[in-house]
N, C-alpha and C. Protein backbone atom coordinates (compact mmCIF):
# COMPACT_ATOMS: atom_id res chain seq x y z
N UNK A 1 90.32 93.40 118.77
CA UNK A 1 91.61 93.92 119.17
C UNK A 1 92.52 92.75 119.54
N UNK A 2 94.18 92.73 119.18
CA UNK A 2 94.76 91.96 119.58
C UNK A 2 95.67 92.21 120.89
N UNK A 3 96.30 91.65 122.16
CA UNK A 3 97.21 91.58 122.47
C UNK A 3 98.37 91.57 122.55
N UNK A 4 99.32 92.01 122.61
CA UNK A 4 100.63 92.41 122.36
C UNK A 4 101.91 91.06 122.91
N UNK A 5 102.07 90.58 121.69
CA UNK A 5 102.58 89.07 121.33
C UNK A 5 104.18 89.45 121.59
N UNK A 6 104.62 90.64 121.54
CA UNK A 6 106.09 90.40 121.61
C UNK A 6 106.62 91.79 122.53
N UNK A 7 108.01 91.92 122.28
CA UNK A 7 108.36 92.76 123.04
C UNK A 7 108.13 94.35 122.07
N UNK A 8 108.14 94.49 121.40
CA UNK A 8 108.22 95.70 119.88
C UNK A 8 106.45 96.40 120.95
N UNK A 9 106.78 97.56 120.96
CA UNK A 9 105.80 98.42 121.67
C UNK A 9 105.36 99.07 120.12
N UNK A 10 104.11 98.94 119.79
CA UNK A 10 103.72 99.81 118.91
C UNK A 10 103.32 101.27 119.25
N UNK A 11 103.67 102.57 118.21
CA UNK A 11 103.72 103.55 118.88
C UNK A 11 102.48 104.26 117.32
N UNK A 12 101.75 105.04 118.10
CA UNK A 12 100.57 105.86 117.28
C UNK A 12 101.57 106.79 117.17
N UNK A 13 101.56 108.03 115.81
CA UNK A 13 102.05 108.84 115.70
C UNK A 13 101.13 110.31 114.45
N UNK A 14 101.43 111.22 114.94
CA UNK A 14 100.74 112.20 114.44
C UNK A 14 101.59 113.14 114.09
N UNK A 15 102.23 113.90 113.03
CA UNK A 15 102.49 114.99 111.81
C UNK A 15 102.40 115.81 110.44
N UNK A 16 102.98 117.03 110.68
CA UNK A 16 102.49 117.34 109.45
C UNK A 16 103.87 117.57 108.60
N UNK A 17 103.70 117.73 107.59
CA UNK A 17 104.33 118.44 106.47
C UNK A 17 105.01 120.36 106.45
N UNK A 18 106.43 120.38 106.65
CA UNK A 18 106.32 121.71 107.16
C UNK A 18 106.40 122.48 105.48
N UNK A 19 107.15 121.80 104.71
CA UNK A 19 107.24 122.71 103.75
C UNK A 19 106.89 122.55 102.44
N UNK A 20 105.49 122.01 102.42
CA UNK A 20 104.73 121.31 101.20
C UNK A 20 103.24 122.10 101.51
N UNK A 21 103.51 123.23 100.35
CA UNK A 21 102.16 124.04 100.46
C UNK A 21 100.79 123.11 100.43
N UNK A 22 101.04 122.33 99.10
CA UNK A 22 99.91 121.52 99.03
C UNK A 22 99.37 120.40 100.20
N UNK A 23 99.85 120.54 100.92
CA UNK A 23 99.71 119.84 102.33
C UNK A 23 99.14 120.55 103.57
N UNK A 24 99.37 121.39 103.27
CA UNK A 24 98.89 122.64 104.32
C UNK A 24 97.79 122.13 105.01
N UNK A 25 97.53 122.43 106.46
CA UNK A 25 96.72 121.69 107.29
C UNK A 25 96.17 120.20 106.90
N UNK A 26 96.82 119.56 106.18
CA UNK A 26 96.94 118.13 107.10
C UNK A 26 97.56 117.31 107.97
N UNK A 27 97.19 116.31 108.05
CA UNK A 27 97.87 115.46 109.70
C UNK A 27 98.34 114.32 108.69
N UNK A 28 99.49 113.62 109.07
CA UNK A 28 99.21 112.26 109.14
C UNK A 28 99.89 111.07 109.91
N UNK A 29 98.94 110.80 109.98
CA UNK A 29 98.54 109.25 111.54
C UNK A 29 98.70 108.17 110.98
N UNK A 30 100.09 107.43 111.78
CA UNK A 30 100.84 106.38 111.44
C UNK A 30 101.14 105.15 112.27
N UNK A 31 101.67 103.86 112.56
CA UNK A 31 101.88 103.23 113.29
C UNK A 31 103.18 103.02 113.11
N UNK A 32 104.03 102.57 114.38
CA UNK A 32 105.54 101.89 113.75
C UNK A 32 106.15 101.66 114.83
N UNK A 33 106.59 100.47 114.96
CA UNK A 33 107.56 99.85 116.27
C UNK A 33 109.07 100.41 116.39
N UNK A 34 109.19 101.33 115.75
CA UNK A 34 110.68 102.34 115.74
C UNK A 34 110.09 102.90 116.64
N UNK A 35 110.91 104.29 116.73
CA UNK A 35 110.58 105.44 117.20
C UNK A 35 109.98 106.31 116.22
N UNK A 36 108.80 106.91 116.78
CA UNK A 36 108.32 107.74 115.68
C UNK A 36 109.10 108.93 114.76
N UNK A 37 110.11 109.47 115.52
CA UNK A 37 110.99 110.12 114.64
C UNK A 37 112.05 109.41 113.77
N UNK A 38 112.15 108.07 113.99
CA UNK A 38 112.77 107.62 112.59
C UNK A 38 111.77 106.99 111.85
N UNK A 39 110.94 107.08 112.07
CA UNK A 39 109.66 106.28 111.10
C UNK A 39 109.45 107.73 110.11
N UNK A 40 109.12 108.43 110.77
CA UNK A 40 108.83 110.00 110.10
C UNK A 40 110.03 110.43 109.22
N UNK A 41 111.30 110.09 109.68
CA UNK A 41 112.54 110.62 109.01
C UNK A 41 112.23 109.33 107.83
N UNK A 42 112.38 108.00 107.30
CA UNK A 42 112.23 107.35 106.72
C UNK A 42 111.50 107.46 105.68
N UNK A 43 109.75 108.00 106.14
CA UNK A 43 109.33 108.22 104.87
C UNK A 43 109.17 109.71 104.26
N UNK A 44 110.02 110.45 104.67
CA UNK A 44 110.13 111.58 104.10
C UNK A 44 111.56 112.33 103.70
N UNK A 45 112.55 111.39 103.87
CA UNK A 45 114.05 111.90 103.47
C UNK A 45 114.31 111.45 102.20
N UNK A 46 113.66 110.81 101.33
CA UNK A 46 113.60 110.33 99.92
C UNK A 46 112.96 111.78 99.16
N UNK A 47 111.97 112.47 100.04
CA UNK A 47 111.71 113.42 99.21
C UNK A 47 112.26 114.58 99.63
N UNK A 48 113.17 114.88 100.54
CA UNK A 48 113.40 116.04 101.26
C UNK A 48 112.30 116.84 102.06
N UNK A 49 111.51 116.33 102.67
CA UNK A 49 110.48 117.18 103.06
C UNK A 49 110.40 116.83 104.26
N UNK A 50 110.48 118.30 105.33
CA UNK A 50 110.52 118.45 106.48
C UNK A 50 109.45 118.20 107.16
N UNK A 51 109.33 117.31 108.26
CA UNK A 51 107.76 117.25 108.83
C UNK A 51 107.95 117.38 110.55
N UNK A 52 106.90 118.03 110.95
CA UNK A 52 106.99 118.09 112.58
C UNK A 52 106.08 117.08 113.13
N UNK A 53 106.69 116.09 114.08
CA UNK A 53 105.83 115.67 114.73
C UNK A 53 105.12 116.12 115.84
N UNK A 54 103.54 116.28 116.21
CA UNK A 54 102.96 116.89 116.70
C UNK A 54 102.32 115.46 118.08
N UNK A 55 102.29 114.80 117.97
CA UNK A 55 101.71 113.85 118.84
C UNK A 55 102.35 112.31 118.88
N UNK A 56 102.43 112.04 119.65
CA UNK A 56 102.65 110.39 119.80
C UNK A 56 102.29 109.40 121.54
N UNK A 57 102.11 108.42 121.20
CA UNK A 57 101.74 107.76 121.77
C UNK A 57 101.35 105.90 122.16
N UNK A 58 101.64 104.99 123.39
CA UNK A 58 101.98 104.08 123.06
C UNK A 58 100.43 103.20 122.47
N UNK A 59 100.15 102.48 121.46
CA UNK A 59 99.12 102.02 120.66
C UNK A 59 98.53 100.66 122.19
N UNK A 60 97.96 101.33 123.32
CA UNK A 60 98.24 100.30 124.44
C UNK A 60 96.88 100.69 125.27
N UNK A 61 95.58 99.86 125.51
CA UNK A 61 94.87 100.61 125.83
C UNK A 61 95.22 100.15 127.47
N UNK A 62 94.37 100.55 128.46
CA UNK A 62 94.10 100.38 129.75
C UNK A 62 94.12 98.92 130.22
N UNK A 63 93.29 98.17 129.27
CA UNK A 63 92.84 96.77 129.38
C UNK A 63 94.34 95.66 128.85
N UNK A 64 95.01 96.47 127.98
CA UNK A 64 96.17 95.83 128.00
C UNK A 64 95.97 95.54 126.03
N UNK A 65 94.75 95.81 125.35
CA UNK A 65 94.75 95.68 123.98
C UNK A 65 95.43 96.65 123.27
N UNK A 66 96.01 96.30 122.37
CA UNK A 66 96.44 97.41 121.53
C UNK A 66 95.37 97.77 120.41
N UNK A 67 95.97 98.95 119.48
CA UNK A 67 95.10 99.49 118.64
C UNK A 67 95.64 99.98 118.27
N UNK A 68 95.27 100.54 116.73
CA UNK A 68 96.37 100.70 115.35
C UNK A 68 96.11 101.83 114.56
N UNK A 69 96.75 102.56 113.50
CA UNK A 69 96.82 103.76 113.42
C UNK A 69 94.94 104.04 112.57
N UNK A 70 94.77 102.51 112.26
CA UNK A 70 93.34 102.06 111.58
C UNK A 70 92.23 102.59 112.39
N UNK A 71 92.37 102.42 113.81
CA UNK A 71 91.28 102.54 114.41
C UNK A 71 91.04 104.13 115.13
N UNK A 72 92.18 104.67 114.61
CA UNK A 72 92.37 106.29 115.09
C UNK A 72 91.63 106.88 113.82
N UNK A 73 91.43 106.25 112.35
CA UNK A 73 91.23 106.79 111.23
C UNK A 73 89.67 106.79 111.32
N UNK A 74 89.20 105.30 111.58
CA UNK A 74 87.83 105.12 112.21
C UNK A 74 87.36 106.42 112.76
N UNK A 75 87.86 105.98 114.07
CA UNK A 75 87.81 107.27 115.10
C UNK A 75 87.48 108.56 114.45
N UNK A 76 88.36 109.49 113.66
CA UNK A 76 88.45 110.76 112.86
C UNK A 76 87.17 110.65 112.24
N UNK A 77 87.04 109.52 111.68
CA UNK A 77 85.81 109.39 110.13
C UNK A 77 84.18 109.63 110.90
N UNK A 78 83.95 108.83 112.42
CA UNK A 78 82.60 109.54 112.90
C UNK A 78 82.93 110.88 113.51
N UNK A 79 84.20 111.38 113.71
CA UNK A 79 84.15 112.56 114.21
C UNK A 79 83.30 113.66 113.08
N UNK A 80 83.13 113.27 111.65
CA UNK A 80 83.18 114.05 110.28
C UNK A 80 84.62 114.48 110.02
N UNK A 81 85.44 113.92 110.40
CA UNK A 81 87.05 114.61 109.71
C UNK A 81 87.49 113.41 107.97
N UNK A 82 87.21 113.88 107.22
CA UNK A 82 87.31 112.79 105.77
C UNK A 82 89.03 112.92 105.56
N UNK A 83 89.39 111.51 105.69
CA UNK A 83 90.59 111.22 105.21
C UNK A 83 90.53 111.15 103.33
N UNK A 84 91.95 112.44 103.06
CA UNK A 84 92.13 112.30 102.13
C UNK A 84 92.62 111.09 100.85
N UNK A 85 92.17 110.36 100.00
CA UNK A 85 91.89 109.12 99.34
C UNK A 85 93.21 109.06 98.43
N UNK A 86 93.50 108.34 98.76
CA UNK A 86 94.81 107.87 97.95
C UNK A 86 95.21 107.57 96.41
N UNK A 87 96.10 107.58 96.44
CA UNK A 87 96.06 107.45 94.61
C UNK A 87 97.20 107.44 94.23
N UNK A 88 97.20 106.46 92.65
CA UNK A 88 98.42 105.93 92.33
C UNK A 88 99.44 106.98 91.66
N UNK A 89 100.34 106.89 92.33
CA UNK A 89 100.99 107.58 91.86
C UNK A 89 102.44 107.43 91.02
């Protein structure tokens, strides 16, 4: 884990997709030194697609380390939750 080198607060973020059937019950968990609602507006106003954000939070543990949207995916993967695999599109 690294330490937090500057002033930019990294923020964990969690949403879904409101009006993309084929999306239907998924999440997706992001990082971004914006605010999570313009990070969310950013990558989804190119396609028109509405998304709610459901969670956020600062990427900042107790001890003062941060941690990244990587280690939340970790996290999910021993829970048994399988992140869906990417592809070129």
């Amino acid at each position: 884990m690294q330490r937090i080198n500057s002033l930019q607060q990294k923020i964990i973020y969690v949403y879904s997709h409101l009006d993309v059937t084929s999306h239907a019950g998924w999440l997706k968990v992001g990082e971004t030194t914006q605010t999570a609602e313009g990070r969310v507006r950013t990558q989804n106003e190119a396609d028109n697609v509405r998304a709610q954000i459901l969670w956020t939070t600062t990427a900042l543990r107790n001890n003062g380390e941060t941690f990244s949207d990587k280690d939340i995916h970790r996290l999910l993967e021993t829970k048994g939750i399988e992140r869906e695999k990417k592809h070129n599109t």
